[in-house]
Structures are given as C-alpha cells and as structure tokens.
N, C-alpha and C. Protein backbone atom coordinates (compact mmCIF):
# COMPACT_ATOMS: atom_id res chain seq x y z
N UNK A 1 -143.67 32.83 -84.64
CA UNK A 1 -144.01 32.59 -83.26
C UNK A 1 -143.36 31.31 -82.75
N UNK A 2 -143.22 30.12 -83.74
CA UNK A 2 -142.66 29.34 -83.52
C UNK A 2 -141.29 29.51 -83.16
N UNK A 3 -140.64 30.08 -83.60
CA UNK A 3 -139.19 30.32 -83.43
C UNK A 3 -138.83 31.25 -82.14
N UNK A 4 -140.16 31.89 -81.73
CA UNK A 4 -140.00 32.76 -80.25
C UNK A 4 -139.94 31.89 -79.20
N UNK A 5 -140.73 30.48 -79.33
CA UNK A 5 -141.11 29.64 -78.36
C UNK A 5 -140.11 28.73 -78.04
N UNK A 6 -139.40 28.00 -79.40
CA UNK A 6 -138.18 27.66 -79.13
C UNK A 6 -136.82 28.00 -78.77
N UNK A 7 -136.97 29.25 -78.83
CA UNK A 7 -135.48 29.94 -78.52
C UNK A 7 -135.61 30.34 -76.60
N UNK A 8 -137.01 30.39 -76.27
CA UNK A 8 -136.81 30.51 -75.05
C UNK A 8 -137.38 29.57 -74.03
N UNK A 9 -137.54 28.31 -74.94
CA UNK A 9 -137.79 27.02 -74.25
C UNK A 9 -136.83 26.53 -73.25
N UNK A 10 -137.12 25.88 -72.05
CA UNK A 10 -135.81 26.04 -71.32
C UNK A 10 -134.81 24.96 -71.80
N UNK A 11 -133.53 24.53 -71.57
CA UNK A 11 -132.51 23.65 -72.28
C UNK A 11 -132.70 22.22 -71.60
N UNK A 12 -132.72 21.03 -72.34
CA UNK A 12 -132.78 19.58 -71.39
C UNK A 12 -131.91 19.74 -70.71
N UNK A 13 -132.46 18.87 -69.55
CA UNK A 13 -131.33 18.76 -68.75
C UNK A 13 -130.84 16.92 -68.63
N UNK A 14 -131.88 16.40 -69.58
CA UNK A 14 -130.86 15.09 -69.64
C UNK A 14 -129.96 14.71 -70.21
N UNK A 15 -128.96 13.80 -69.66
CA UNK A 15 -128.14 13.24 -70.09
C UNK A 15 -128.20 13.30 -71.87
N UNK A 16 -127.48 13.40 -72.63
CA UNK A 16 -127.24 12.83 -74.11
C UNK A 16 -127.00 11.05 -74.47
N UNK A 17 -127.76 10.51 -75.08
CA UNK A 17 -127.83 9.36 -75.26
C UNK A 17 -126.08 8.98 -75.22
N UNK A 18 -125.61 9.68 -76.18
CA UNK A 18 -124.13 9.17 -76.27
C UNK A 18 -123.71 9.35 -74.96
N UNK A 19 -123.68 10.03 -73.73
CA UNK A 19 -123.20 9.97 -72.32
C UNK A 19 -123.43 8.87 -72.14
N UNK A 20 -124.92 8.29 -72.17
CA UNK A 20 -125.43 7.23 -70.91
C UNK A 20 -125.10 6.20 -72.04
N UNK A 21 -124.92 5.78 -73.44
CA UNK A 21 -124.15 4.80 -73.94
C UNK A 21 -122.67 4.31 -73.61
N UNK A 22 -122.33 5.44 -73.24
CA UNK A 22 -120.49 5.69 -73.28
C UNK A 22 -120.24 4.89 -71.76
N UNK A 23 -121.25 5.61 -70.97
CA UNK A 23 -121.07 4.87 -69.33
C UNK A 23 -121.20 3.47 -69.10
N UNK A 24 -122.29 3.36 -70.03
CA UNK A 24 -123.02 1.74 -69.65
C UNK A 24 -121.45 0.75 -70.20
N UNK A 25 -121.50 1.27 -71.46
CA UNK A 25 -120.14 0.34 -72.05
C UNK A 25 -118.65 0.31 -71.40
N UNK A 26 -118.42 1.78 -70.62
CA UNK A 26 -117.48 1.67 -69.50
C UNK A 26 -117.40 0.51 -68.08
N UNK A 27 -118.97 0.63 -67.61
CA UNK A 27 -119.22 -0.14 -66.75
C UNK A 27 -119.22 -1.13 -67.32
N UNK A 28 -120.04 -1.89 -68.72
CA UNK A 28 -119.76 -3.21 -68.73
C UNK A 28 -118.66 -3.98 -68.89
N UNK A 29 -117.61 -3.11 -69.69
CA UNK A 29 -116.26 -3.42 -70.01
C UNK A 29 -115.55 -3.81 -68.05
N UNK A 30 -115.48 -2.71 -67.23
CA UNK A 30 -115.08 -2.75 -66.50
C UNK A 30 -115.80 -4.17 -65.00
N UNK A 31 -116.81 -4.16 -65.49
CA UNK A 31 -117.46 -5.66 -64.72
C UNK A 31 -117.07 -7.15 -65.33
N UNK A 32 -116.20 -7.25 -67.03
CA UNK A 32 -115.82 -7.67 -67.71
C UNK A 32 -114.39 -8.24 -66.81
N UNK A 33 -113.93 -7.14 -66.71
CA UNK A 33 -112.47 -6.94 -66.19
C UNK A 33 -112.23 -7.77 -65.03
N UNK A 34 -113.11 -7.38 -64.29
CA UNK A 34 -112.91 -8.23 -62.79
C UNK A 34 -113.28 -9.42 -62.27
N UNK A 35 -114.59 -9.48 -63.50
CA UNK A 35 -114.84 -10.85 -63.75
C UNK A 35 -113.92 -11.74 -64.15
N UNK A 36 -113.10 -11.26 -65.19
CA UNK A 36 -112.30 -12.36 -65.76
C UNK A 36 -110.97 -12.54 -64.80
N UNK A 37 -110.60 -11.59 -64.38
CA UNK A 37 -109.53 -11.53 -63.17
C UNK A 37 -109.81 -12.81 -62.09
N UNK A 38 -110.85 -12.85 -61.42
CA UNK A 38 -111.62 -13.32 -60.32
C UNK A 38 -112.11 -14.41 -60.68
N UNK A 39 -112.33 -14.50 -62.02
CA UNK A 39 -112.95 -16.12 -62.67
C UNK A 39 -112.75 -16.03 -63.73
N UNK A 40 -111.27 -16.85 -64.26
CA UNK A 40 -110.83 -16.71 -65.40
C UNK A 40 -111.26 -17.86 -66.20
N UNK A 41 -112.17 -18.96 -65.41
CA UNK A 41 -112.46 -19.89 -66.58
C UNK A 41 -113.91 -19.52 -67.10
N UNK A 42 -114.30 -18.96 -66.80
CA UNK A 42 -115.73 -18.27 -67.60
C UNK A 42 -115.36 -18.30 -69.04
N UNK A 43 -115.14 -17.90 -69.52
CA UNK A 43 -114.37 -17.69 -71.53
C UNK A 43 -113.96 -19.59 -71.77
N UNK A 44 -113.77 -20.02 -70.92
CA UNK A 44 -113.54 -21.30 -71.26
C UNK A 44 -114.58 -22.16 -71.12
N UNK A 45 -115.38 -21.81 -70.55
CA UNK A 45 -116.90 -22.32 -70.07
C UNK A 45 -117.81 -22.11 -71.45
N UNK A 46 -117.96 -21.06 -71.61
CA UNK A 46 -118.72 -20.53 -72.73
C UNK A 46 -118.62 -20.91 -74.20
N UNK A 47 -117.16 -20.56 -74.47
CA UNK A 47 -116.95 -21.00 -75.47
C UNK A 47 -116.33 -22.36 -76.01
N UNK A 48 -116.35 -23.37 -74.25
CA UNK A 48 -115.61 -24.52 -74.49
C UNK A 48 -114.44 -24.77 -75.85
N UNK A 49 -113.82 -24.04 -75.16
CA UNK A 49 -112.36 -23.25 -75.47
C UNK A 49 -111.32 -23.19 -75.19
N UNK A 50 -110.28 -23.20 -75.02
CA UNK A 50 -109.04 -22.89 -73.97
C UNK A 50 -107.97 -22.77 -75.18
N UNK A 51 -108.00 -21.47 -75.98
CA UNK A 51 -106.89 -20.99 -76.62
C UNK A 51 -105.27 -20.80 -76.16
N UNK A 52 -105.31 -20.65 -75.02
CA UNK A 52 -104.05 -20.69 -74.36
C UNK A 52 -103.46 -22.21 -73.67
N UNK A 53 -104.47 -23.26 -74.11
CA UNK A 53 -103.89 -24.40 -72.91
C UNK A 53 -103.91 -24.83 -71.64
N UNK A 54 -104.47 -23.78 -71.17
CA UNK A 54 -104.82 -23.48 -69.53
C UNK A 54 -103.53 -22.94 -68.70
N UNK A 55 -103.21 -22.07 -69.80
CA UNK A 55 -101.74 -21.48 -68.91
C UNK A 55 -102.27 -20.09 -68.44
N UNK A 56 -103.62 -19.70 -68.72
CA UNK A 56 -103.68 -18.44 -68.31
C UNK A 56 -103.51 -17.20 -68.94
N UNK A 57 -102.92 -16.92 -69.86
CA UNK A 57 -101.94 -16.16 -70.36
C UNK A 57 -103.08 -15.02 -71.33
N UNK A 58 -103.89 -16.11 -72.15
CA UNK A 58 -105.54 -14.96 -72.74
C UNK A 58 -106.24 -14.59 -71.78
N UNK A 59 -106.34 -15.16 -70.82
CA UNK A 59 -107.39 -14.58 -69.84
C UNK A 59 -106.75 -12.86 -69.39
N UNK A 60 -105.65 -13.22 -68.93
CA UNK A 60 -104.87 -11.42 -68.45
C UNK A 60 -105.09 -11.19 -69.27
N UNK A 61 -104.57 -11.64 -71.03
CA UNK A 61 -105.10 -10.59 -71.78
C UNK A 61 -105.74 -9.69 -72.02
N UNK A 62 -107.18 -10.80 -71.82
CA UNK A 62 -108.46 -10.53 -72.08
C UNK A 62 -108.80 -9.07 -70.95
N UNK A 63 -108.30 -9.45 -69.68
CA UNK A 63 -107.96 -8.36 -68.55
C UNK A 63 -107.70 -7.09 -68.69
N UNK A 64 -106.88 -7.02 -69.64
CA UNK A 64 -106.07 -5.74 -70.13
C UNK A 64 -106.99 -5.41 -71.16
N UNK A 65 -107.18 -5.95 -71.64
CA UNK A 65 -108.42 -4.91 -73.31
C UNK A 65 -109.63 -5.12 -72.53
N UNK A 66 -110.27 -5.64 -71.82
CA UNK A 66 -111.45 -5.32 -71.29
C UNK A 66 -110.82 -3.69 -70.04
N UNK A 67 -109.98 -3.73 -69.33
CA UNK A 67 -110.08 -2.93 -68.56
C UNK A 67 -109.38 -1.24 -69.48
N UNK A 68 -108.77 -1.51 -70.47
CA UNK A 68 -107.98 -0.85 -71.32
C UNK A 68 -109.90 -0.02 -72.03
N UNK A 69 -110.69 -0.87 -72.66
CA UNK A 69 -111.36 -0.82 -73.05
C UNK A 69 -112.49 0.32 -72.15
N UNK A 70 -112.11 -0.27 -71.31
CA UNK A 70 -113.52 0.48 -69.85
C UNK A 70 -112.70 1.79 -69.84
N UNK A 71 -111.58 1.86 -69.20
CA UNK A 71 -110.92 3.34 -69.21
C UNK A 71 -111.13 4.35 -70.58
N UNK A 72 -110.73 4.00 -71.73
CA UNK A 72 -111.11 4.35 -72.90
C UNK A 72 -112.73 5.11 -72.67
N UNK A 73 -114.04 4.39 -72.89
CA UNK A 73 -115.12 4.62 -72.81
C UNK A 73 -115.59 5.32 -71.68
N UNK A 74 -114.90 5.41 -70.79
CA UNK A 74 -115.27 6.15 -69.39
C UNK A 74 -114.61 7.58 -69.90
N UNK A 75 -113.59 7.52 -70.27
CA UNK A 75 -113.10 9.17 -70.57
C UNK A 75 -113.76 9.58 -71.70
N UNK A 76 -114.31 8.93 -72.64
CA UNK A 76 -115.26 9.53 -73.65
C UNK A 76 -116.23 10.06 -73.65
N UNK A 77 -117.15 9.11 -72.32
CA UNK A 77 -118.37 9.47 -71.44
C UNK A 77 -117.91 10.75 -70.85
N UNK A 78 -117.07 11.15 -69.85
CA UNK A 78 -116.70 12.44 -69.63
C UNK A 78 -115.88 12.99 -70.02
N UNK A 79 -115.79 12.86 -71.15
CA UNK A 79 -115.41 14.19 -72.39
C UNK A 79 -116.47 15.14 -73.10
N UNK A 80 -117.68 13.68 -73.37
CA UNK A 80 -118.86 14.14 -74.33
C UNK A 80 -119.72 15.06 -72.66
N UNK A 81 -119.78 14.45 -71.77
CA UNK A 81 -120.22 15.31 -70.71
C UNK A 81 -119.86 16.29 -70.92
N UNK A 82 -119.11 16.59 -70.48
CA UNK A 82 -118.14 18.00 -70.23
C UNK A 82 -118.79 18.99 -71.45
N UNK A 83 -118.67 18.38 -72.31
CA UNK A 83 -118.90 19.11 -73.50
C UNK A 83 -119.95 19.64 -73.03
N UNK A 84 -121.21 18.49 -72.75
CA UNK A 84 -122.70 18.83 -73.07
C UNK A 84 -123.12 19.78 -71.57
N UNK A 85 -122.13 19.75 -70.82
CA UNK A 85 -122.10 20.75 -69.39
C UNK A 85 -121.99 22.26 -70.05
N UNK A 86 -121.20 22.59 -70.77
CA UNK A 86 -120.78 23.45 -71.22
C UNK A 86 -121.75 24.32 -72.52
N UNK A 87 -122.25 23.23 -73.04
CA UNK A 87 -123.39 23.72 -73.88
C UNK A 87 -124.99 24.30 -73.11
N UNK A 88 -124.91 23.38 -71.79
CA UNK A 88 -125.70 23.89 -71.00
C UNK A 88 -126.04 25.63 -70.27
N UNK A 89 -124.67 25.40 -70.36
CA UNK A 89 -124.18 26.48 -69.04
C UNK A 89 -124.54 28.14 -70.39
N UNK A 90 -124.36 27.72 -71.37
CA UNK A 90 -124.26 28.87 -72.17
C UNK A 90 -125.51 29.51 -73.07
C-alpha cells in the first residue's frame, strides 16, 4: 500500500537544493565582480595587503575569476534546472 501511495504522490515542485546552491554562489561570485571593479581597494582593506603594489593589476584579476567564476555556476544552476524541469515534466 505503501508503494501505491508513493508512486501517485504528486512530484515537488521545489527547487533542488543543488539549483538554489548553484544560484546563490553565481550571484555571490557575480556581486564579487562588481564590487571589486567599482572598489578595488576592498581586498586591500581586509587583508591589509597590496600584492600587486597598487598597480591594480590583482584586482582585474580578481575581476575575471570572480566574474569567470559567476558565469561558470550560473550555467550549472541552469543545467541542473533544466534537468530537474525535465524530470518533472515526465
């Protein structure tokens, strides 16, 4: 009986943890990005630091693998979606 009840239980319809992980880390990467763009001495603040000298040059870095990073995790987030759309639908 058990197995009647679950097979015609209806399907979640929430999100999969790994979606709403994948997003959050897209978005934070990507608030990362513009932050450091827009205020590049933050990393030098924090870690009273300045690996580059104050030429700038880690901060873009940092720009590029944080925003490299967000794109990455955003297409993973809607990959694993897609997937879990599809498992829905069937």
């Amino acid at each position: 009986m058990d197995s009647q009840r679950s097979s015609s239980a209806p399907k979640a319809s929430r999100w999969p943890l790994r979606v709403k992980v994948e997003a959050a880390l897209s978005l934070a990467c990507a608030l990362l990005a513009v932050l450091t763009a827009f205020v590049p001495d933050w990393i030098e603040h924090i870690f009273d630091a300045s690996p580059d000298g104050g030429s700038g040059e880690a901060e873009w870095g940092i720009v590029v693998i944080f925003a490299a990073a967000a794109l990455m995790a955003g297409w993973a987030a809607r990959r694993e979606w897609n997937r879990w759309m599809l498992e829905q639908r069937a």
